[in-house]
N, C-alpha and C. Protein backbone atom coordinates (compact mmCIF):
# COMPACT_ATOMS: atom_id res chain seq x y z
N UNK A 1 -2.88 9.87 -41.04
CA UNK A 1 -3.20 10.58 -42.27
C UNK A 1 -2.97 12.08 -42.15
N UNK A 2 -2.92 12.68 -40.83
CA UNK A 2 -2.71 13.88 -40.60
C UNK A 2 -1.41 14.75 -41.40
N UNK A 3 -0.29 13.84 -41.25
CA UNK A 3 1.00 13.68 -41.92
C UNK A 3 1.02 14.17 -43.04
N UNK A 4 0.30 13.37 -44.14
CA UNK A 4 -0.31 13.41 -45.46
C UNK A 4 -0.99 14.76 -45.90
N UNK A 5 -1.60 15.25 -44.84
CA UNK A 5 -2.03 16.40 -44.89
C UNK A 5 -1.16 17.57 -45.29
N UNK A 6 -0.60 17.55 -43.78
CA UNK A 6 0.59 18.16 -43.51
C UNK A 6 1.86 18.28 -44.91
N UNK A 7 1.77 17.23 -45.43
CA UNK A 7 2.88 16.99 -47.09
C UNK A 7 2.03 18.10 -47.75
N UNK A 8 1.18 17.95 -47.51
CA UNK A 8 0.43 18.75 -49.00
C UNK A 8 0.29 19.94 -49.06
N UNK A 9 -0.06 20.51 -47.32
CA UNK A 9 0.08 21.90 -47.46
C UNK A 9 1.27 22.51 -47.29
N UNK A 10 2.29 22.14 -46.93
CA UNK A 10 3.72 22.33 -47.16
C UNK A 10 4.03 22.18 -48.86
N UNK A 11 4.12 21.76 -49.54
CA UNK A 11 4.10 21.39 -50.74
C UNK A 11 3.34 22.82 -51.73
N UNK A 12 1.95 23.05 -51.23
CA UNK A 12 1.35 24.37 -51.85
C UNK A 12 1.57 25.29 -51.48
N UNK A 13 2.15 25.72 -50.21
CA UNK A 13 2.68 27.11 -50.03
C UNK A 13 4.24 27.31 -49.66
N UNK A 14 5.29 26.59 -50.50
CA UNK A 14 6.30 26.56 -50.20
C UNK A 14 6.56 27.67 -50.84
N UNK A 15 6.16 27.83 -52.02
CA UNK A 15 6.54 28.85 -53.41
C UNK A 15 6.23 29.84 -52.48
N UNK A 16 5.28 30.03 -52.02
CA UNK A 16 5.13 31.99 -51.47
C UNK A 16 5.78 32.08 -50.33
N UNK A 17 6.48 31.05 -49.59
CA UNK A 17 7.52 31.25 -48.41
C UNK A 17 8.83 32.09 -48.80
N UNK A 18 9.08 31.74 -50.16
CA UNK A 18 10.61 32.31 -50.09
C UNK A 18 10.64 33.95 -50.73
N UNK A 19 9.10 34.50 -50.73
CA UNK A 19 9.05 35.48 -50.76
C UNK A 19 9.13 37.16 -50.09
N UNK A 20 9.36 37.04 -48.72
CA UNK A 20 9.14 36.93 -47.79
C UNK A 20 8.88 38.45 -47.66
N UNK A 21 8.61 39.16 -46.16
CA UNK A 21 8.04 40.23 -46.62
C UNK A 21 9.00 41.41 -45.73
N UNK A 22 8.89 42.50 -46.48
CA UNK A 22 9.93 43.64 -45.86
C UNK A 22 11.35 43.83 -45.88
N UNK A 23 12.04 42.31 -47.30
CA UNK A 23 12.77 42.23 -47.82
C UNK A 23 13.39 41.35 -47.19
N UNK A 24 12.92 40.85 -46.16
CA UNK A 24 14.11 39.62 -45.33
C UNK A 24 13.06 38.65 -45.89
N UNK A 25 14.28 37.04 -45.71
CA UNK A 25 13.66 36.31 -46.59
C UNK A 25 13.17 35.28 -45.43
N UNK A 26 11.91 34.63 -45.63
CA UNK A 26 10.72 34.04 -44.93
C UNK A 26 11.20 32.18 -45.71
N UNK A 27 11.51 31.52 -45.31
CA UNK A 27 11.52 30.02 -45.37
C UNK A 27 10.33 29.45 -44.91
N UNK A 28 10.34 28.40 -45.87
CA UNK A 28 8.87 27.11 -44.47
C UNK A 28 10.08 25.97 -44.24
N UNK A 29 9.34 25.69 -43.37
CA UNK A 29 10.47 24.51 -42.90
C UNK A 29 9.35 23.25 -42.13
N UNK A 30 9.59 22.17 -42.61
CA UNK A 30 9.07 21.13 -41.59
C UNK A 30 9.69 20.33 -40.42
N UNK A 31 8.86 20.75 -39.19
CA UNK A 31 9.44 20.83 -37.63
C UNK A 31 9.35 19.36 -37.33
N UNK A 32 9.73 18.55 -36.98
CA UNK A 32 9.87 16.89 -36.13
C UNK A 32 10.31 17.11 -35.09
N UNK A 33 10.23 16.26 -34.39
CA UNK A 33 11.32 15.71 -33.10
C UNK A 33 11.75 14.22 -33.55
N UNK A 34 12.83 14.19 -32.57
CA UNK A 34 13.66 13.20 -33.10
C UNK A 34 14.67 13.39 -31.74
N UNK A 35 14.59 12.01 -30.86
CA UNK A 35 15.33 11.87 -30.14
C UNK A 35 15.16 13.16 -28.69
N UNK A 36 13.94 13.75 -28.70
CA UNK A 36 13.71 14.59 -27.38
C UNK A 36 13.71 15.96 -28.36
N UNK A 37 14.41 16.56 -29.18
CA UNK A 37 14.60 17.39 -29.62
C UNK A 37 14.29 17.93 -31.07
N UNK A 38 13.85 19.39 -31.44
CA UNK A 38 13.02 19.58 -32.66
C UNK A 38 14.30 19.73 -33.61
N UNK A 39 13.87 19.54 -34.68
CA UNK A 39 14.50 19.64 -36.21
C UNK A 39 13.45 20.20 -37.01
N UNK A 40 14.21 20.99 -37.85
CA UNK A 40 13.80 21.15 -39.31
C UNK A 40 14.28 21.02 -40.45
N UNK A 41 13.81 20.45 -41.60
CA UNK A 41 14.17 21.07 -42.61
C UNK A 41 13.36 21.60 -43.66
N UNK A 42 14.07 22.23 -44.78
CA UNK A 42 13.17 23.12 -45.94
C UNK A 42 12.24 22.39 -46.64
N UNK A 43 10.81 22.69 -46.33
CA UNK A 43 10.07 21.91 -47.07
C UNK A 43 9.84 21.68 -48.65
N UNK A 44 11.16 23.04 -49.21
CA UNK A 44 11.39 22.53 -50.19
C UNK A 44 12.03 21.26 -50.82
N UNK A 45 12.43 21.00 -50.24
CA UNK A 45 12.78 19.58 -49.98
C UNK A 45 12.16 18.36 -50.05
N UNK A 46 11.00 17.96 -49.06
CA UNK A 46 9.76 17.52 -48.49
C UNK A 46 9.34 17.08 -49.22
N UNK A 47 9.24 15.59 -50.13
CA UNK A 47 8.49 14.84 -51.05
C UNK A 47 6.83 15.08 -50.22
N UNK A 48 6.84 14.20 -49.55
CA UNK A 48 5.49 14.12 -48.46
C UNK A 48 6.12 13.22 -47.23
N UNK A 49 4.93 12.86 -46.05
CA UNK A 49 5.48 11.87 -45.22
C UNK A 49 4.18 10.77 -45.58
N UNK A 50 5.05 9.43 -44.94
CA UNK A 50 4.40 8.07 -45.13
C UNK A 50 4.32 7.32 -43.65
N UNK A 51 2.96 6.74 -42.79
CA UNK A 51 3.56 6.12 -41.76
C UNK A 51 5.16 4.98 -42.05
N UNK A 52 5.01 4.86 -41.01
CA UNK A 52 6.51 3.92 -40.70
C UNK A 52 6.05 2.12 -40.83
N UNK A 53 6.92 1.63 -42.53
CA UNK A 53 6.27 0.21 -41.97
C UNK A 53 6.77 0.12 -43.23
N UNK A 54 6.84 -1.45 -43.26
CA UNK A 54 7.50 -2.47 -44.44
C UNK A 54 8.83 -1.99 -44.81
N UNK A 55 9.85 -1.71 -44.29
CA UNK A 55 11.42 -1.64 -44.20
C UNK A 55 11.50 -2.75 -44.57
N UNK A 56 12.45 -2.81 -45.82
CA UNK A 56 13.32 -4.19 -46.09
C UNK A 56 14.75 -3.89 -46.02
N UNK A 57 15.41 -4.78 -45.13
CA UNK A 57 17.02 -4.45 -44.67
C UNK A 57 17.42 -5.00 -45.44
N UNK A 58 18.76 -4.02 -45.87
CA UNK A 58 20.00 -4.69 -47.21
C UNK A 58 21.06 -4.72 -46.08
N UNK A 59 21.66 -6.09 -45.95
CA UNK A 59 22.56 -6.38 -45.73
C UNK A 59 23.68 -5.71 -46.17
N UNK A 60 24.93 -5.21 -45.23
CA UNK A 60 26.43 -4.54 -45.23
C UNK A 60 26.72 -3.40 -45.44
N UNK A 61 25.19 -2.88 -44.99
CA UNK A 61 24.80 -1.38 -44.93
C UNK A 61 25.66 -0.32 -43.47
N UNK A 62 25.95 0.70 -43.77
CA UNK A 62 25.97 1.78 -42.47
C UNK A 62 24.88 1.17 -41.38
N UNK A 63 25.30 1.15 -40.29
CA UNK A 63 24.26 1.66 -39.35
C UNK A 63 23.28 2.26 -39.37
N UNK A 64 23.24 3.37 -39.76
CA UNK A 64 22.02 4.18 -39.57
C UNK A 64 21.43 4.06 -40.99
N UNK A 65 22.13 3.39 -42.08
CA UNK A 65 20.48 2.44 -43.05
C UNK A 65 19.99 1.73 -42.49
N UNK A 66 18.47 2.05 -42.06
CA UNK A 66 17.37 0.99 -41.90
C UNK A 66 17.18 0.50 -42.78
N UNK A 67 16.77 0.26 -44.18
CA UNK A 67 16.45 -0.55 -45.20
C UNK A 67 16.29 0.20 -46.48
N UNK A 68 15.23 -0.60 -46.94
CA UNK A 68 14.24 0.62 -47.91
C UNK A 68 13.11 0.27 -47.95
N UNK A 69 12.50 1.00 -48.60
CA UNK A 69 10.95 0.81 -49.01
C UNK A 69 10.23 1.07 -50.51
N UNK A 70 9.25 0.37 -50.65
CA UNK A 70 9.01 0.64 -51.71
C UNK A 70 8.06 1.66 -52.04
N UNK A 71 7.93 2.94 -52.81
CA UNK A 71 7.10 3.75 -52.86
C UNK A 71 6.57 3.68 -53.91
N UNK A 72 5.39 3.62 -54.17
CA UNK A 72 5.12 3.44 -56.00
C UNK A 72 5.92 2.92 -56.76
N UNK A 73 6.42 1.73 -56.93
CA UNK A 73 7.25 1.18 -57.76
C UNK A 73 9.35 1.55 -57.77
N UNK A 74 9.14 2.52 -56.68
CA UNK A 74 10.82 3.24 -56.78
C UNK A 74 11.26 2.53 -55.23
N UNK A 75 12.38 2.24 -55.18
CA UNK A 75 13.51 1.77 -54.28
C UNK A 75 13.97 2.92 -53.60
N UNK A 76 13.16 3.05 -52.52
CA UNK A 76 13.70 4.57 -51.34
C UNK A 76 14.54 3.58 -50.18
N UNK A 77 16.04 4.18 -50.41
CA UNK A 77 16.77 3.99 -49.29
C UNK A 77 16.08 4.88 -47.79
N UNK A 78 15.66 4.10 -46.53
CA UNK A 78 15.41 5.15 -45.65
C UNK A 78 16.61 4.91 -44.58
N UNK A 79 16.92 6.19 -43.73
CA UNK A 79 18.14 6.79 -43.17
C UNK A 79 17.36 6.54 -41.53
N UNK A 80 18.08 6.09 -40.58
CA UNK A 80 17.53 6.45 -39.47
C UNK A 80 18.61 7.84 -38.64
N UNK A 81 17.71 8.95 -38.65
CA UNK A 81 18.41 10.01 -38.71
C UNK A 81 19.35 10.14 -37.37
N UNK A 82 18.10 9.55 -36.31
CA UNK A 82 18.88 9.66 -35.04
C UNK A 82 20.37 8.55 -34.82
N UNK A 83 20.45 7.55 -35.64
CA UNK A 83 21.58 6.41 -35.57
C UNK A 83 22.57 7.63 -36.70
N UNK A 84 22.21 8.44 -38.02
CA UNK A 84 22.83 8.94 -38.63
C UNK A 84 24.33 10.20 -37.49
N UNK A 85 23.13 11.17 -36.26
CA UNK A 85 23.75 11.79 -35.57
C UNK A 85 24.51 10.97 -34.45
N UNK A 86 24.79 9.29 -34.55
CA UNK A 86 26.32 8.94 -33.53
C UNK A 86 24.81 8.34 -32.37
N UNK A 87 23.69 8.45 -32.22
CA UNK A 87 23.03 8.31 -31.05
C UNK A 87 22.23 6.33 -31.29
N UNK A 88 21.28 6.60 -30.58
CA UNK A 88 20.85 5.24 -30.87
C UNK A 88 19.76 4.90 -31.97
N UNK A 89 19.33 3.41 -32.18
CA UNK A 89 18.56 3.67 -33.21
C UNK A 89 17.07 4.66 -32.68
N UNK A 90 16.44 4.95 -33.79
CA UNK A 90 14.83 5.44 -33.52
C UNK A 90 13.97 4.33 -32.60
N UNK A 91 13.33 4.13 -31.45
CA UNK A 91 12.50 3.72 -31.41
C UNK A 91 11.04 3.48 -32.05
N UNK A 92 10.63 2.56 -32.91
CA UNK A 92 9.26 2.93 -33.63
C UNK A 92 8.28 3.16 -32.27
N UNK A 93 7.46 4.13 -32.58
CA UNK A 93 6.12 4.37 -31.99
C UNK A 93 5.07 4.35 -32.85
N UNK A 94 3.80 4.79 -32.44
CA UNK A 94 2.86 5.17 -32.89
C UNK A 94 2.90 6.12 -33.53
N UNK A 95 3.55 7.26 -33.56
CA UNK A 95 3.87 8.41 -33.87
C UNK A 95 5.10 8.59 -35.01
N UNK A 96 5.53 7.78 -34.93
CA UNK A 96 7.05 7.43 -36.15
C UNK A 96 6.42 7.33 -37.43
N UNK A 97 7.61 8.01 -38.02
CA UNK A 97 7.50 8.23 -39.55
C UNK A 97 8.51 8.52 -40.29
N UNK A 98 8.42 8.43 -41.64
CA UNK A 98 8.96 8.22 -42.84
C UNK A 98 8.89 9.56 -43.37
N UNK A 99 9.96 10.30 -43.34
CA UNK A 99 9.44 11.93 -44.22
C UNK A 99 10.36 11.56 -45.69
N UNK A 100 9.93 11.89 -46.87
CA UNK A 100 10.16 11.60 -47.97
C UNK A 100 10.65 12.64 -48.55
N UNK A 101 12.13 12.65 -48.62
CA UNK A 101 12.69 13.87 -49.06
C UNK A 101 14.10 13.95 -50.42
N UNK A 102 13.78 14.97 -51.26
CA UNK A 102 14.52 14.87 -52.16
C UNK A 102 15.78 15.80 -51.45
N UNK A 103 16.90 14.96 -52.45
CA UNK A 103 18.17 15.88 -51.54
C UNK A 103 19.37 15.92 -53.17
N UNK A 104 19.83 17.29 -53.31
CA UNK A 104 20.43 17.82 -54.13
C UNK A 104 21.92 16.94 -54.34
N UNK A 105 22.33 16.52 -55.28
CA UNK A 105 23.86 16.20 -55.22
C UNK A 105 24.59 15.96 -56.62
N UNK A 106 24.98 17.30 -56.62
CA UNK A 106 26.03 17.38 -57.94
C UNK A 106 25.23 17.86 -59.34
N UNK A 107 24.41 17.01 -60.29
CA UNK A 107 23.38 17.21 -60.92
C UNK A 107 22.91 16.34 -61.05
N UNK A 108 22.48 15.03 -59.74
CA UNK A 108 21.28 14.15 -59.40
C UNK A 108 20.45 14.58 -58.80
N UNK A 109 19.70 14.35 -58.26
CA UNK A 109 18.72 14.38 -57.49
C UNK A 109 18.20 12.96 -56.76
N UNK A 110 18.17 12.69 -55.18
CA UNK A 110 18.41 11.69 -54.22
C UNK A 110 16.80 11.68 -54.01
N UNK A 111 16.11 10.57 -53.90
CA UNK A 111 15.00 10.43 -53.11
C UNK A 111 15.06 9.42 -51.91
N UNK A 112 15.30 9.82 -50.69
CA UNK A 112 15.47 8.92 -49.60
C UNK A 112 14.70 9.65 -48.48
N UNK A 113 14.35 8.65 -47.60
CA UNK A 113 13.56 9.33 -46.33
C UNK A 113 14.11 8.83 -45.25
N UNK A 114 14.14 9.56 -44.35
CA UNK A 114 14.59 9.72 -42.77
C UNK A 114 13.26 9.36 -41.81
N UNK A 115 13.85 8.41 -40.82
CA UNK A 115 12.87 8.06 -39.83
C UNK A 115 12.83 9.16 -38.82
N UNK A 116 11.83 9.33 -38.29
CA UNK A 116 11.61 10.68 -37.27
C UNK A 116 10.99 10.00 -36.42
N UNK A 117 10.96 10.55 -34.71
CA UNK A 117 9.60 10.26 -34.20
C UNK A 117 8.63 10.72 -34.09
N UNK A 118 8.55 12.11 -34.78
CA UNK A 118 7.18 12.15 -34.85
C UNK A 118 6.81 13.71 -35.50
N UNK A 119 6.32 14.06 -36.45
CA UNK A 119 6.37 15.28 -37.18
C UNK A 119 5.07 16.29 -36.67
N UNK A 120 5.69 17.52 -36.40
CA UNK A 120 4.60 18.29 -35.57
C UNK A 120 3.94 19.47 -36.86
N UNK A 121 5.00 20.72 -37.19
CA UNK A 121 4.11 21.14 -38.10
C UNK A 121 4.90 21.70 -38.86
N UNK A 122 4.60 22.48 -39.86
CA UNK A 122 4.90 23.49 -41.11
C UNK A 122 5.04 24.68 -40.23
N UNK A 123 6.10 25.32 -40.61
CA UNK A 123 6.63 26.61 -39.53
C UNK A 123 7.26 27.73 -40.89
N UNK A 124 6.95 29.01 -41.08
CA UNK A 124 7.66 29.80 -41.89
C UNK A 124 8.53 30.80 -40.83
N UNK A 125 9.83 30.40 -41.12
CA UNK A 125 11.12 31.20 -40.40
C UNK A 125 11.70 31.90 -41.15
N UNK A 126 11.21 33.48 -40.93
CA UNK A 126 12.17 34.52 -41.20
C UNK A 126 13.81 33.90 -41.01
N UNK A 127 13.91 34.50 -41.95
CA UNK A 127 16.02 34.44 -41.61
C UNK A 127 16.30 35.20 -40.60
N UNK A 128 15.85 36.64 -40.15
CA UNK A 128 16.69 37.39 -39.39
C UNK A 128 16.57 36.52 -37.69
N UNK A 129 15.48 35.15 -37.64
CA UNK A 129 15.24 34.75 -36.63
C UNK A 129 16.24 33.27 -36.57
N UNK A 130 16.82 33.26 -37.48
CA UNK A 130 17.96 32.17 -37.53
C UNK A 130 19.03 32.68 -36.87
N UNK A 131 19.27 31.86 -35.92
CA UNK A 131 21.02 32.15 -35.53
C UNK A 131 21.87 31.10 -35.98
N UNK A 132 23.23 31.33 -36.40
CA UNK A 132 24.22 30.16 -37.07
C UNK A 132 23.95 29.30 -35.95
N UNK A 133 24.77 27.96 -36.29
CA UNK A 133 25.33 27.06 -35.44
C UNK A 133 25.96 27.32 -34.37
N UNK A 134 25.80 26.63 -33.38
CA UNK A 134 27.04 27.00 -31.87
C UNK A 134 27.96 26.36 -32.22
N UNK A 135 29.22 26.52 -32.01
CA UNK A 135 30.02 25.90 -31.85
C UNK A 135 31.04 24.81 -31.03
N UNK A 136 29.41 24.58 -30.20
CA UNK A 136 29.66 23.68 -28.91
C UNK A 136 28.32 23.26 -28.02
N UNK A 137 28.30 22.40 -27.82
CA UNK A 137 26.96 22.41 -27.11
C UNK A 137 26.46 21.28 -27.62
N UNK A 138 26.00 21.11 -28.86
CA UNK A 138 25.11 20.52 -29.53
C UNK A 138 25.59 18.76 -29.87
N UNK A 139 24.67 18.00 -29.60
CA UNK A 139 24.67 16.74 -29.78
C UNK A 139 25.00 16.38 -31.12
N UNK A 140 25.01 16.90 -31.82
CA UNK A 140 25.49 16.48 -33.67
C UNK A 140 26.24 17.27 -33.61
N UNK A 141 26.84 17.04 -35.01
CA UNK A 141 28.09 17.57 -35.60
C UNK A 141 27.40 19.19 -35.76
N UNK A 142 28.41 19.94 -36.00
CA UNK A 142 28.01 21.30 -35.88
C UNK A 142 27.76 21.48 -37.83
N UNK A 143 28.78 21.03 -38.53
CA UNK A 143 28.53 21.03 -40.10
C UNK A 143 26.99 20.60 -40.58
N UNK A 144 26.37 19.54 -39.44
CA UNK A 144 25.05 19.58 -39.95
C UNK A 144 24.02 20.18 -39.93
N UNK A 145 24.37 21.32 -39.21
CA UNK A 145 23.40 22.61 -38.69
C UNK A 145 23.44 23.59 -39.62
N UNK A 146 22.48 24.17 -40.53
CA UNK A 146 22.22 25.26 -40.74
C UNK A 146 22.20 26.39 -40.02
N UNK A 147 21.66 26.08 -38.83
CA UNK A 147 20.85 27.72 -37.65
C UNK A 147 20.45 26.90 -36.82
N UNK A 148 19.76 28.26 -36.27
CA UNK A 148 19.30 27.56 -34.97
C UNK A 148 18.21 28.36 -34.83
N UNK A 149 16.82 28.21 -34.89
CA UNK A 149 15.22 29.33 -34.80
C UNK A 149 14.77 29.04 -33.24
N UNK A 150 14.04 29.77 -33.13
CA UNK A 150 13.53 29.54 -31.92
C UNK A 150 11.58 29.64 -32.08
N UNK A 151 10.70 28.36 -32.17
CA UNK A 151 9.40 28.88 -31.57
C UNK A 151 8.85 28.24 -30.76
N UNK A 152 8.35 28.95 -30.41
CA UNK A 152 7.36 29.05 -29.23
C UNK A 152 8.09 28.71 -27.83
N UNK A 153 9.47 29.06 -28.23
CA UNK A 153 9.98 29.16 -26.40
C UNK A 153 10.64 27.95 -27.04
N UNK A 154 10.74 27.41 -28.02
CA UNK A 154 11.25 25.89 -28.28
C UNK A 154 12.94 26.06 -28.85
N UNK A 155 13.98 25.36 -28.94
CA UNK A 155 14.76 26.12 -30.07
C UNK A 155 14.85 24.77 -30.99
N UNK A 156 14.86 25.39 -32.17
CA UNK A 156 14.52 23.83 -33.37
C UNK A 156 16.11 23.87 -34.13
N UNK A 157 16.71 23.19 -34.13
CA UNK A 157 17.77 22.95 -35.29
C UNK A 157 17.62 22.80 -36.82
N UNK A 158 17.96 23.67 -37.33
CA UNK A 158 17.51 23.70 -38.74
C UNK A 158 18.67 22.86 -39.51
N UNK A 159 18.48 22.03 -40.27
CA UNK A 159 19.65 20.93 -40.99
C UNK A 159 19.98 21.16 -42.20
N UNK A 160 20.86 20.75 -42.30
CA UNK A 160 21.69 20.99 -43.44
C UNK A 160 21.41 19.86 -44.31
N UNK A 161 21.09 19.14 -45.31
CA UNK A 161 20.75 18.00 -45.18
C UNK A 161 22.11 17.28 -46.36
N UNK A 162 22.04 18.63 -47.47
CA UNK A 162 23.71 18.33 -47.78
C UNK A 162 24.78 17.55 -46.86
N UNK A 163 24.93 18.18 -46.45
CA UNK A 163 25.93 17.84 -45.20
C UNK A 163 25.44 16.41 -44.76
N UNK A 164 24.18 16.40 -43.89
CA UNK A 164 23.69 15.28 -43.16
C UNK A 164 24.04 14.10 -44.14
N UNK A 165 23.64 14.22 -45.43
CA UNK A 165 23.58 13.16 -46.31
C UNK A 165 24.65 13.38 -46.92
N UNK A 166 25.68 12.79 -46.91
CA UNK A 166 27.03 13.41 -48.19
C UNK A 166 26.81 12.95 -49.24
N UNK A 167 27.77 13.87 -50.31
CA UNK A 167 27.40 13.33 -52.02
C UNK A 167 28.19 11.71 -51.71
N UNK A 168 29.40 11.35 -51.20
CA UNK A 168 29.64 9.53 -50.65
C UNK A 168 28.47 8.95 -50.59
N UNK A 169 28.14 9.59 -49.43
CA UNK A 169 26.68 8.65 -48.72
C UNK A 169 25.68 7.97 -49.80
N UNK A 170 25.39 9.55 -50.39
CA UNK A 170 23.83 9.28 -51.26
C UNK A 170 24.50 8.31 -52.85
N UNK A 171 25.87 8.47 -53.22
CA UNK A 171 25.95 7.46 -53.92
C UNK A 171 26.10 5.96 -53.30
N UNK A 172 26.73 5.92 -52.49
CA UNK A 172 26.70 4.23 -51.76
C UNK A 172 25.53 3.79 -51.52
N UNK A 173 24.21 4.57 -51.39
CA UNK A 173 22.95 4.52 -50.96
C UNK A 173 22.73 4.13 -52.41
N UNK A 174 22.26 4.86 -53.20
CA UNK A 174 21.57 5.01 -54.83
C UNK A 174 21.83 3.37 -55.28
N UNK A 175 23.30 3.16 -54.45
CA UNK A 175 23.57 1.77 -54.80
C UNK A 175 23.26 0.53 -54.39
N UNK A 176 22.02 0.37 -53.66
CA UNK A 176 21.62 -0.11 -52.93
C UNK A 176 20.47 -0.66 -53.65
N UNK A 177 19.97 -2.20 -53.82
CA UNK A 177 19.11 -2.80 -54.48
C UNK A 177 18.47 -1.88 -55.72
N UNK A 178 17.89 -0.91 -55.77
CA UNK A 178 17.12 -0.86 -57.01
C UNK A 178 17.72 0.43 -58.14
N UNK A 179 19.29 0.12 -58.26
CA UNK A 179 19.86 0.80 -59.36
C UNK A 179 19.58 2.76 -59.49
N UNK A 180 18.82 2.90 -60.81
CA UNK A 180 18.17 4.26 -60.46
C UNK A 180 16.69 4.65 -59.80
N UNK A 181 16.43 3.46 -59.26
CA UNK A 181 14.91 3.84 -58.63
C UNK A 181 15.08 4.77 -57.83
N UNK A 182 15.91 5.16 -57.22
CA UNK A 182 15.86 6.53 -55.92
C UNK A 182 16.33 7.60 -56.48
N UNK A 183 16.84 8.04 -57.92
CA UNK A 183 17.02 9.08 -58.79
C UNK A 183 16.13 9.73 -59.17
N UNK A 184 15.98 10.91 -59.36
CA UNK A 184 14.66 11.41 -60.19
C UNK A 184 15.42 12.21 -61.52
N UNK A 185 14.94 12.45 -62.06
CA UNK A 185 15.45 13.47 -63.20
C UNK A 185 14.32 14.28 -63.47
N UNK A 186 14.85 15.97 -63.77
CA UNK A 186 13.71 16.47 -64.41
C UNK A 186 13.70 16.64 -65.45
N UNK A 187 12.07 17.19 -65.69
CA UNK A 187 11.41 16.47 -67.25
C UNK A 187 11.33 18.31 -68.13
């Protein structure tokens, strides 16, 4: 339930993140690990998170679709992020989860969630503390990197999630058992 928490206060202070102070601009971002290593992305983004459980697999899917799930009545395709970056699937733990995230494409709007192993916290990252992408080094594709932050001695990969998810992807996905249930529109 901690998770849940964690959705909510990410969710209420996202708005005063991008305000940021002394004229450089201040992001929140939500930190995971996944596969040994931290990630983020913009918790503007960030529906909430859900433990990990009741996946139903659609057959003749990508690899890295685990299934979907049902969230309140809507058909969420979920992504297993670490099978998404070329690696193996997620191991479920105790600690695994479902982060529920809306993702931009064209003038839809995607609701799908990514399996993680395990989500640590809400982090606000100045920009001037972002460094681009390397151009070598890194276990994923370099297009899926936003930056690269560093806390607490840690360095977190900040994602692109455009990228991660392509406008292809998220339509072959959308297409997946429940029509427009993973669409949102605003009101």
């Amino acid at each position: 339930m901690s998770g849940l928490t964690l959705s909510k206060q990410a969710a209420t202070t996202s708005r005063e993140a991008s305000a940021g102070k002394g004229g450089s601009m201040v992001s929140q971002y939500l930190i995971f690990s996944l596969g040994g290593e931290l990630f983020g992305v913009a918790t503007l983004r960030v529906r909430e998170i859900i433990e990990y459980g009741n996946l139903t697999t659609v057959p003749m899917m990508p690899s890295f679709m685990r299934g979907v799930i049902n969230l309140r009545g809507a058909v969420v395709p979920v992504i297993d992020l670490n099978a998404r970056f070329g690696r193996t699937r997620t191991e479920v733990s105790r600690r695994t989860c479902i982060v529920i995230l809306e993702v931009q494409s064209d003038e839809d709007t995607f609701v799908l969630g990514i399996i993680v192993d395990a989500v640590s916290a809400v982090r606000q990252i100045d920009g001037t503390q972002i460094e681009p992408p390397p151009s070598f080094g890194t276990r994923i594709r370099a297009d899926f990197i936003d930056g690269m932050a560093k806390i607490n001695n840690n360095f977190v990969i900040l994602l692109n999630l455009g990228k991660v998810l392509s406008v292809d992807e998220l339509s072959m996905l959308n297409g997946t058992g429940g029509g427009d249930a993973s669409r949102t529109t605003e009101h």
